[in-house]
PDB file of N, CA and C in Angstrom:
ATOM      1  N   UNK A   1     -64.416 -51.449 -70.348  1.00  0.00           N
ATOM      2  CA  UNK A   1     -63.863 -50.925 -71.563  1.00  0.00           C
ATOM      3  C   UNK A   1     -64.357 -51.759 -72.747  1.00  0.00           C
ATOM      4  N   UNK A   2     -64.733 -51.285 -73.719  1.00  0.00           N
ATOM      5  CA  UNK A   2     -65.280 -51.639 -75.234  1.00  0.00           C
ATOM      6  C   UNK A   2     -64.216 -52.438 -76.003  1.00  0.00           C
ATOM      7  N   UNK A   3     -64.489 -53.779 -76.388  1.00  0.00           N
ATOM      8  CA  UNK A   3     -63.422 -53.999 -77.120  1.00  0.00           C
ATOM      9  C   UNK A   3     -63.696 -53.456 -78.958  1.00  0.00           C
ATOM     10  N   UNK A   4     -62.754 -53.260 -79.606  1.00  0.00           N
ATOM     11  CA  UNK A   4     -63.082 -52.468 -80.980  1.00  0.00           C
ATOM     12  C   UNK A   4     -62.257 -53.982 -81.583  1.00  0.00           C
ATOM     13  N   UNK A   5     -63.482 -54.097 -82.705  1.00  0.00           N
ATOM     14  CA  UNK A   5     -63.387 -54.856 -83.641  1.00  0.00           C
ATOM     15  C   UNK A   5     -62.496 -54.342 -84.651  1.00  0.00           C
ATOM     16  N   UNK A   6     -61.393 -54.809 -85.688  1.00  0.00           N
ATOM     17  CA  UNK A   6     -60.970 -54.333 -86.867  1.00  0.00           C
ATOM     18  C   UNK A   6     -61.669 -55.590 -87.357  1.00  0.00           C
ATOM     19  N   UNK A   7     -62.312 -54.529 -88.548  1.00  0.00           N
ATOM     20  CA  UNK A   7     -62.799 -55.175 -89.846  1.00  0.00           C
ATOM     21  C   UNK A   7     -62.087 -55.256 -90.590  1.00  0.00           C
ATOM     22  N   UNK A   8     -61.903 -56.658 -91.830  1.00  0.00           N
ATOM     23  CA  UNK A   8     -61.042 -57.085 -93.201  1.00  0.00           C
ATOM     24  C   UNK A   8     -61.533 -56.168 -94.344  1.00  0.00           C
ATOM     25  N   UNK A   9     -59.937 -55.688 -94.761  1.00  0.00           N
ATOM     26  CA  UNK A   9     -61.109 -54.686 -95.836  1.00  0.00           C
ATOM     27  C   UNK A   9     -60.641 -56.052 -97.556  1.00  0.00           C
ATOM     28  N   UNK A  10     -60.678 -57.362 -97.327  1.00  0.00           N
ATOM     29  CA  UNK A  10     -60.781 -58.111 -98.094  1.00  0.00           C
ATOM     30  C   UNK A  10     -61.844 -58.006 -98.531  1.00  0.00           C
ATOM     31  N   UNK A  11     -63.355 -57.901 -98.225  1.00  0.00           N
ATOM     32  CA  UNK A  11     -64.482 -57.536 -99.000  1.00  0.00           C
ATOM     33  C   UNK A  11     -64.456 -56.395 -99.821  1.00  0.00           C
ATOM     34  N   UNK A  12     -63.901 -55.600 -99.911  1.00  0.00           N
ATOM     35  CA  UNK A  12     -63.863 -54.362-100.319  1.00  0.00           C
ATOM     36  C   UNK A  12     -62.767 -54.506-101.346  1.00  0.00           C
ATOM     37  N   UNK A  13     -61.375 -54.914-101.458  1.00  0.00           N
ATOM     38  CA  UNK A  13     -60.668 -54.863-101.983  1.00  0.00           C
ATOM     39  C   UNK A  13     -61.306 -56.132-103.788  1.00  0.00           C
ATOM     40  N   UNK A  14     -61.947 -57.429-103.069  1.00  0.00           N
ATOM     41  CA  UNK A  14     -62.395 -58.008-104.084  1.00  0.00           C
ATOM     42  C   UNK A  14     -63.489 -57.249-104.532  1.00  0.00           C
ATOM     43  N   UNK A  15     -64.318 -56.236-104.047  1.00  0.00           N
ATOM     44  CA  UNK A  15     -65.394 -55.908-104.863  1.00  0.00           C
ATOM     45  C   UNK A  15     -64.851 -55.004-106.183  1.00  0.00           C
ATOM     46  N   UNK A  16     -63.800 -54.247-105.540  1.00  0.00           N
ATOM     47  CA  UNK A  16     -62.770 -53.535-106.253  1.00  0.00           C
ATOM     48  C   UNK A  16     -62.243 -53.929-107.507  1.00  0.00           C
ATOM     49  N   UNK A  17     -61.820 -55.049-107.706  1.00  0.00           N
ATOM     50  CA  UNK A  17     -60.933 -55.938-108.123  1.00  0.00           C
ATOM     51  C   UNK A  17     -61.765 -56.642-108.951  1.00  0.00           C
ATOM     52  N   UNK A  18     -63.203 -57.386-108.792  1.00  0.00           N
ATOM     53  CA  UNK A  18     -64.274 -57.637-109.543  1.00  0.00           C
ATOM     54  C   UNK A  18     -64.617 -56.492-110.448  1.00  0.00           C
ATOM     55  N   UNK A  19     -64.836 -55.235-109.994  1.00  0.00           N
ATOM     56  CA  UNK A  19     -65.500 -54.643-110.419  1.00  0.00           C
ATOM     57  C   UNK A  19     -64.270 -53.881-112.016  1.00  0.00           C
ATOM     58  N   UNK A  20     -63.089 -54.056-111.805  1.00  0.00           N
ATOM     59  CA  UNK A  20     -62.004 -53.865-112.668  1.00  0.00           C
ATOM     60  C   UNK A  20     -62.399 -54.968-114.016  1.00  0.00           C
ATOM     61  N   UNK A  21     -62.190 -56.440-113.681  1.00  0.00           N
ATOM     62  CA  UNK A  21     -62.515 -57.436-114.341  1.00  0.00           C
ATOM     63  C   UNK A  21     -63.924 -57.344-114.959  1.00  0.00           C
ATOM     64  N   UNK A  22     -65.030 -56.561-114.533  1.00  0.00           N
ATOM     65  CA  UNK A  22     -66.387 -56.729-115.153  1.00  0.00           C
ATOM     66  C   UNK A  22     -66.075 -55.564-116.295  1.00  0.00           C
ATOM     67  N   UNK A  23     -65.495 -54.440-115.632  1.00  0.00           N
ATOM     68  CA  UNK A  23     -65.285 -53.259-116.853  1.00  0.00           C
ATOM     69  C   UNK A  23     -64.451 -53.692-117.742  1.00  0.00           C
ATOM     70  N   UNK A  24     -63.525 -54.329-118.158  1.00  0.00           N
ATOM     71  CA  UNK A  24     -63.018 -55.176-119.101  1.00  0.00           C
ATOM     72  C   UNK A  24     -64.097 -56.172-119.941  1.00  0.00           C
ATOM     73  N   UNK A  25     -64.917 -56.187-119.356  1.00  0.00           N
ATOM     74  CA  UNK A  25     -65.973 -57.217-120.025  1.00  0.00           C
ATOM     75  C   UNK A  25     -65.025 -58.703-119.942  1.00  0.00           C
ATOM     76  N   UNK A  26     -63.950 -59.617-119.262  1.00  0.00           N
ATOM     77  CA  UNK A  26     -63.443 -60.432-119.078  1.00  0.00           C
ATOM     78  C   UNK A  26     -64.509 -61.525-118.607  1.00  0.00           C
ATOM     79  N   UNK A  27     -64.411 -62.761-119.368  1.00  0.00           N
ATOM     80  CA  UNK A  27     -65.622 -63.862-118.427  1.00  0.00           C
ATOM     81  C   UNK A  27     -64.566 -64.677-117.530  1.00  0.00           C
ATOM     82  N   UNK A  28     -64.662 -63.851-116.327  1.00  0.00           N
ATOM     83  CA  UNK A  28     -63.918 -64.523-115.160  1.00  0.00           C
ATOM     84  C   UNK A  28     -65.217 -65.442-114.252  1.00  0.00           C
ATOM     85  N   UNK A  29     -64.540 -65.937-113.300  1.00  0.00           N
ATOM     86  CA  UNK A  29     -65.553 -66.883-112.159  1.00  0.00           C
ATOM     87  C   UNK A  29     -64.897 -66.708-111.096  1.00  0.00           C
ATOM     88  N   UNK A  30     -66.019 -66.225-110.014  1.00  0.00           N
ATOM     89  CA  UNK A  30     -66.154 -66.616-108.612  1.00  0.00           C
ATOM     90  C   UNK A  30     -65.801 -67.760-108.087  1.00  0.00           C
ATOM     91  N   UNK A  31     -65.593 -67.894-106.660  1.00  0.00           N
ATOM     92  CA  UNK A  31     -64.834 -68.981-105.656  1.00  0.00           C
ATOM     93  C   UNK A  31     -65.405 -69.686-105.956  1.00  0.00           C
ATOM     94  N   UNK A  32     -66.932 -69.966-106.324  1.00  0.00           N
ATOM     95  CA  UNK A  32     -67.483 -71.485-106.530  1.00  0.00           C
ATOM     96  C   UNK A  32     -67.760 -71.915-107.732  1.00  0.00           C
ATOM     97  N   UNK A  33     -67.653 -70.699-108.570  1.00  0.00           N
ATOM     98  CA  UNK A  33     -67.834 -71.460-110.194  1.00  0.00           C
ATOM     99  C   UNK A  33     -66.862 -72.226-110.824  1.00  0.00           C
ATOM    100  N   UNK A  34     -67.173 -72.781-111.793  1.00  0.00           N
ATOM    101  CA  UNK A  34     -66.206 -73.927-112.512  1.00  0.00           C
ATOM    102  C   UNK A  34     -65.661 -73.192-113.601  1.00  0.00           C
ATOM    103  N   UNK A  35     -64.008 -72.904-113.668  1.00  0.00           N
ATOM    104  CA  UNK A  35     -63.554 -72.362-114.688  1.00  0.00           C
ATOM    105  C   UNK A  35     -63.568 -73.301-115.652  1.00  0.00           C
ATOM    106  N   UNK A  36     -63.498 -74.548-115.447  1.00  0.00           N
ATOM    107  CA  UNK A  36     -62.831 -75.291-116.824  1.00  0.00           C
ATOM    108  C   UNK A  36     -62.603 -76.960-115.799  1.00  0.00           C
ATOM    109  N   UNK A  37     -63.008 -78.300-115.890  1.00  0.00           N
ATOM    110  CA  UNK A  37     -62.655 -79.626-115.764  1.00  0.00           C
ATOM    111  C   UNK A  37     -61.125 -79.834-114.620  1.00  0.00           C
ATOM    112  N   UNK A  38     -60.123 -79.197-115.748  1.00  0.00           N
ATOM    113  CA  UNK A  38     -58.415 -79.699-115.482  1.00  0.00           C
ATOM    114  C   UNK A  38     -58.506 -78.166-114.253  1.00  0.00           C
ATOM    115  N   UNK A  39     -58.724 -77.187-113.945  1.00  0.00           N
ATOM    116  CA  UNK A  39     -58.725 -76.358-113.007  1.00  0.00           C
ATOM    117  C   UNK A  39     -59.001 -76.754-112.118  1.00  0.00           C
ATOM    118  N   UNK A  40     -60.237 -76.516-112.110  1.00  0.00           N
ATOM    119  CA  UNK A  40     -61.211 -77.338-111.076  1.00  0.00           C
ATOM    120  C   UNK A  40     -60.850 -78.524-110.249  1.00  0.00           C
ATOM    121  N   UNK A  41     -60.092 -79.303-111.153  1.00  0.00           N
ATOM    122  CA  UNK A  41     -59.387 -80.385-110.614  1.00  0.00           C
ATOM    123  C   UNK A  41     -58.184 -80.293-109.993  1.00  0.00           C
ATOM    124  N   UNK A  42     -57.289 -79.309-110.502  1.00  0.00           N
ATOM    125  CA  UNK A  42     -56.402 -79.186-110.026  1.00  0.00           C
ATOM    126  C   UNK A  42     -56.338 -78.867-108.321  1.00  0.00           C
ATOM    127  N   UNK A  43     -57.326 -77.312-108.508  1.00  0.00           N
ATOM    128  CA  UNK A  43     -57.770 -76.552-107.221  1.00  0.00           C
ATOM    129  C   UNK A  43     -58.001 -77.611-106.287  1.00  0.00           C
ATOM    130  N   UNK A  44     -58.969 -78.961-106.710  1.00  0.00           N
ATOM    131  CA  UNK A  44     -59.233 -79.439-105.667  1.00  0.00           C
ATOM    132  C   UNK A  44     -58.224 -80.326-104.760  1.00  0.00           C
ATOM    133  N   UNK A  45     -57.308 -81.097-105.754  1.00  0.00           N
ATOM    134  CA  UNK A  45     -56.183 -81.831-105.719  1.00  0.00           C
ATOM    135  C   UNK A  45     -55.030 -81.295-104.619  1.00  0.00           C
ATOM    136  N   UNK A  46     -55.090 -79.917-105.107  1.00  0.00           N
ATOM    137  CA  UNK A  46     -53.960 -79.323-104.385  1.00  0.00           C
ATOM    138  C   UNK A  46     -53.988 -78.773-102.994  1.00  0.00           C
ATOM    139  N   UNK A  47     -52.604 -79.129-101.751  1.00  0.00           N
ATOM    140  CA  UNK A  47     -53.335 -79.159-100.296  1.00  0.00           C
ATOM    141  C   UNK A  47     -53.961 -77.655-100.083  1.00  0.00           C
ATOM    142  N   UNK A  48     -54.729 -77.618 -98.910  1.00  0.00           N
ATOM    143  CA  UNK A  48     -54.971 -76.117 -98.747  1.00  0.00           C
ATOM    144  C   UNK A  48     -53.846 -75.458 -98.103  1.00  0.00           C
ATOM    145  N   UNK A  49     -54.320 -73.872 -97.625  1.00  0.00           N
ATOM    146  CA  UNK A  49     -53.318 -73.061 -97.187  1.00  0.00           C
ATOM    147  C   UNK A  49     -53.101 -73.511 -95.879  1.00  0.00           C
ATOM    148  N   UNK A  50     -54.430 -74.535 -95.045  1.00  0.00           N
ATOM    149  CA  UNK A  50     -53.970 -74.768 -93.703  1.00  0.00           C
ATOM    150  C   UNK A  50     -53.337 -76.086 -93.937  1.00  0.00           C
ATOM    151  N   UNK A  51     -52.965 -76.764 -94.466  1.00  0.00           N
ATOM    152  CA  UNK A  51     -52.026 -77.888 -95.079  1.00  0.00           C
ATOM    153  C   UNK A  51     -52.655 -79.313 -95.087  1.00  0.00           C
ATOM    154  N   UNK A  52     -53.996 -78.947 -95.503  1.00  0.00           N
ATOM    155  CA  UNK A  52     -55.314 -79.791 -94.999  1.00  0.00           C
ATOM    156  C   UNK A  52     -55.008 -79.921 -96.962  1.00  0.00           C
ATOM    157  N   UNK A  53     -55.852 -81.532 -97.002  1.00  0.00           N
ATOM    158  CA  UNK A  53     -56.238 -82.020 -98.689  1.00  0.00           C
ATOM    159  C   UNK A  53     -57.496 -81.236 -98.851  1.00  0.00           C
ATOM    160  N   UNK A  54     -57.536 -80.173-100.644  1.00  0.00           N
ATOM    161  CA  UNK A  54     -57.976 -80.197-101.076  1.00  0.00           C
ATOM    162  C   UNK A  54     -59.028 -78.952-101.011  1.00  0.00           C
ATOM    163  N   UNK A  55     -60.025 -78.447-101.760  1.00  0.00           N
ATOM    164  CA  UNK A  55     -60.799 -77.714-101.623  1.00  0.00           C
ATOM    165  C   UNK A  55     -60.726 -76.001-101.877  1.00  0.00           C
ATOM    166  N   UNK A  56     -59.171 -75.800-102.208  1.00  0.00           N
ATOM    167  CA  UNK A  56     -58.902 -74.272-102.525  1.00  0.00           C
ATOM    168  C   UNK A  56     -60.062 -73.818-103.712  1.00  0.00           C
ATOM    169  N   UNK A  57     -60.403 -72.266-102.940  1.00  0.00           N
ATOM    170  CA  UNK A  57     -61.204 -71.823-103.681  1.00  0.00           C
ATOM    171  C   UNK A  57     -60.737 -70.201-103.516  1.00  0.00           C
ATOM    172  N   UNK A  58     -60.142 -69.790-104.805  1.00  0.00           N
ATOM    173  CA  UNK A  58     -59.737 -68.478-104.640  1.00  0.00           C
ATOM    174  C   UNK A  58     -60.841 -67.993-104.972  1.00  0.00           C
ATOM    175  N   UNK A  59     -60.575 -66.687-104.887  1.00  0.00           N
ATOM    176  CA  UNK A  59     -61.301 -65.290-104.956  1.00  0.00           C
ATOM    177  C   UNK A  59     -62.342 -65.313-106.579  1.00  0.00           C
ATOM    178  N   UNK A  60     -61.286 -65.402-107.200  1.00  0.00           N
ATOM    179  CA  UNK A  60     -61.809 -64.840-108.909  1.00  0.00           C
ATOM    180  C   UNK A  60     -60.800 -66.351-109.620  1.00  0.00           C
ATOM    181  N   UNK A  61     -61.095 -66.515-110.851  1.00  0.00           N
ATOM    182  CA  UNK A  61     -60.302 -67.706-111.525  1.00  0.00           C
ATOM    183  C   UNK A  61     -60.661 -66.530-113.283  1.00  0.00           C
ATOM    184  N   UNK A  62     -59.152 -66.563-113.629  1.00  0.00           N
ATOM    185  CA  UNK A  62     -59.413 -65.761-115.270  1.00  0.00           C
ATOM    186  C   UNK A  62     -58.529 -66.626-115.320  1.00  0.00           C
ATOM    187  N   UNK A  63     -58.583 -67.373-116.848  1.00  0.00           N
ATOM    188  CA  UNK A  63     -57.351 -67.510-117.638  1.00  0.00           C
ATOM    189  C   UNK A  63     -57.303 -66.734-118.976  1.00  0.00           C
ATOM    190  N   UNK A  64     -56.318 -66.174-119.019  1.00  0.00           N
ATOM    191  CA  UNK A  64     -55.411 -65.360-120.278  1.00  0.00           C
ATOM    192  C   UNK A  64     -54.768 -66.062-120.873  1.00  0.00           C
ATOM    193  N   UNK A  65     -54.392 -65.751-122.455  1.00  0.00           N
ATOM    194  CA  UNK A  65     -53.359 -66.255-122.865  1.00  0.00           C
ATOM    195  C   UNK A  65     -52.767 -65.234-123.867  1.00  0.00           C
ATOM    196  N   UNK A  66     -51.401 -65.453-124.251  1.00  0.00           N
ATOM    197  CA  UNK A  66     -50.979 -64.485-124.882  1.00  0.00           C
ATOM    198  C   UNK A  66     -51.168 -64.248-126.449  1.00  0.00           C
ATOM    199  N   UNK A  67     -50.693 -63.149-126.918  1.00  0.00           N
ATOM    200  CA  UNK A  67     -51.136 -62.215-128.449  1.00  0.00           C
ATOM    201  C   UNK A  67     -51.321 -63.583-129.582  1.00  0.00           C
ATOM    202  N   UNK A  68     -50.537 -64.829-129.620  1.00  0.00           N
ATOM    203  CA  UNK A  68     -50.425 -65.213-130.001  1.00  0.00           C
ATOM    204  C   UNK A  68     -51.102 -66.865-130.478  1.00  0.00           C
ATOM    205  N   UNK A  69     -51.895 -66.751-128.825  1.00  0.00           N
ATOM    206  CA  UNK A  69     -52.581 -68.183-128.838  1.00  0.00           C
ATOM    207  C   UNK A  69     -53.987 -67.549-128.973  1.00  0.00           C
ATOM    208  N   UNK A  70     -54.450 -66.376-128.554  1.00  0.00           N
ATOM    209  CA  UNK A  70     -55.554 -65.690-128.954  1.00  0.00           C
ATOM    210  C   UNK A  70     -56.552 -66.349-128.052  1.00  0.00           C
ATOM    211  N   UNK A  71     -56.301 -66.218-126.502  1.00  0.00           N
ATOM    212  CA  UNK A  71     -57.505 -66.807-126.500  1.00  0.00           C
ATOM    213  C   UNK A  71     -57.995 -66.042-125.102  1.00  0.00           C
ATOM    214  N   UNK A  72     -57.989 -64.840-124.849  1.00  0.00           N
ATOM    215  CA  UNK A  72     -58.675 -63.613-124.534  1.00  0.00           C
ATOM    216  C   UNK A  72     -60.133 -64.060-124.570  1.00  0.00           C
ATOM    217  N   UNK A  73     -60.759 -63.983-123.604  1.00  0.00           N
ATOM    218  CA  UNK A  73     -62.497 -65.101-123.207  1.00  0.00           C
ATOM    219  C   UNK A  73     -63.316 -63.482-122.813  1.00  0.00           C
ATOM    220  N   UNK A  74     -64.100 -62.807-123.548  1.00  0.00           N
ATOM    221  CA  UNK A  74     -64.416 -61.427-123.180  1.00  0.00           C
ATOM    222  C   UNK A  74     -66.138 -62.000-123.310  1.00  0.00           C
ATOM    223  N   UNK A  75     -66.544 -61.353-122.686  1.00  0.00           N
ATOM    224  CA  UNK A  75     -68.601 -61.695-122.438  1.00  0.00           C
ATOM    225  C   UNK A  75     -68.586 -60.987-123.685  1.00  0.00           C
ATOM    226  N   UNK A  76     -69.890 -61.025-124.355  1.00  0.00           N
ATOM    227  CA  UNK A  76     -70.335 -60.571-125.275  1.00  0.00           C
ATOM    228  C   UNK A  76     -71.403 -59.560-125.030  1.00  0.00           C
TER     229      UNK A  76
END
């Protein structure tokens, strides 16, 4: 008997999800780019999900801020 693989539809859902953030024209970053020094640092600082030091690397990294601090980061 064949064993059947299930595939993650996590590839699919971030291409999705990227592809939302690019039509916004938003300058977001990928798992390995550097949003910003104090991020970067943080991410690394903080334990991982297997409760291991260090190295989190999510999916996408945007920071927003609100109507008032104005600081909405859009590509040109």
């Amino acid at each position: 008997m064949a064993k059947t693989t299930i595939q993650s539809v996590e590839p699919n859902i971030a291409d999705l999800a990227n592809g939302w953030l690019k039509s916004y024209r938003l300058d977001y970053k990928l798992e390995q780019e550097s949003l910003n020094a104090e991020i970067d640092q943080a991410l690394n600082d903080y334990a991982s999900k297997n409760g291991g030091v260090g190295g989190n690397r999510p999916d996408a990294k945007l920071l927003l801020c609100d109507k008032n601090l104005v600081a909405y980061r859009r590509k040109k």
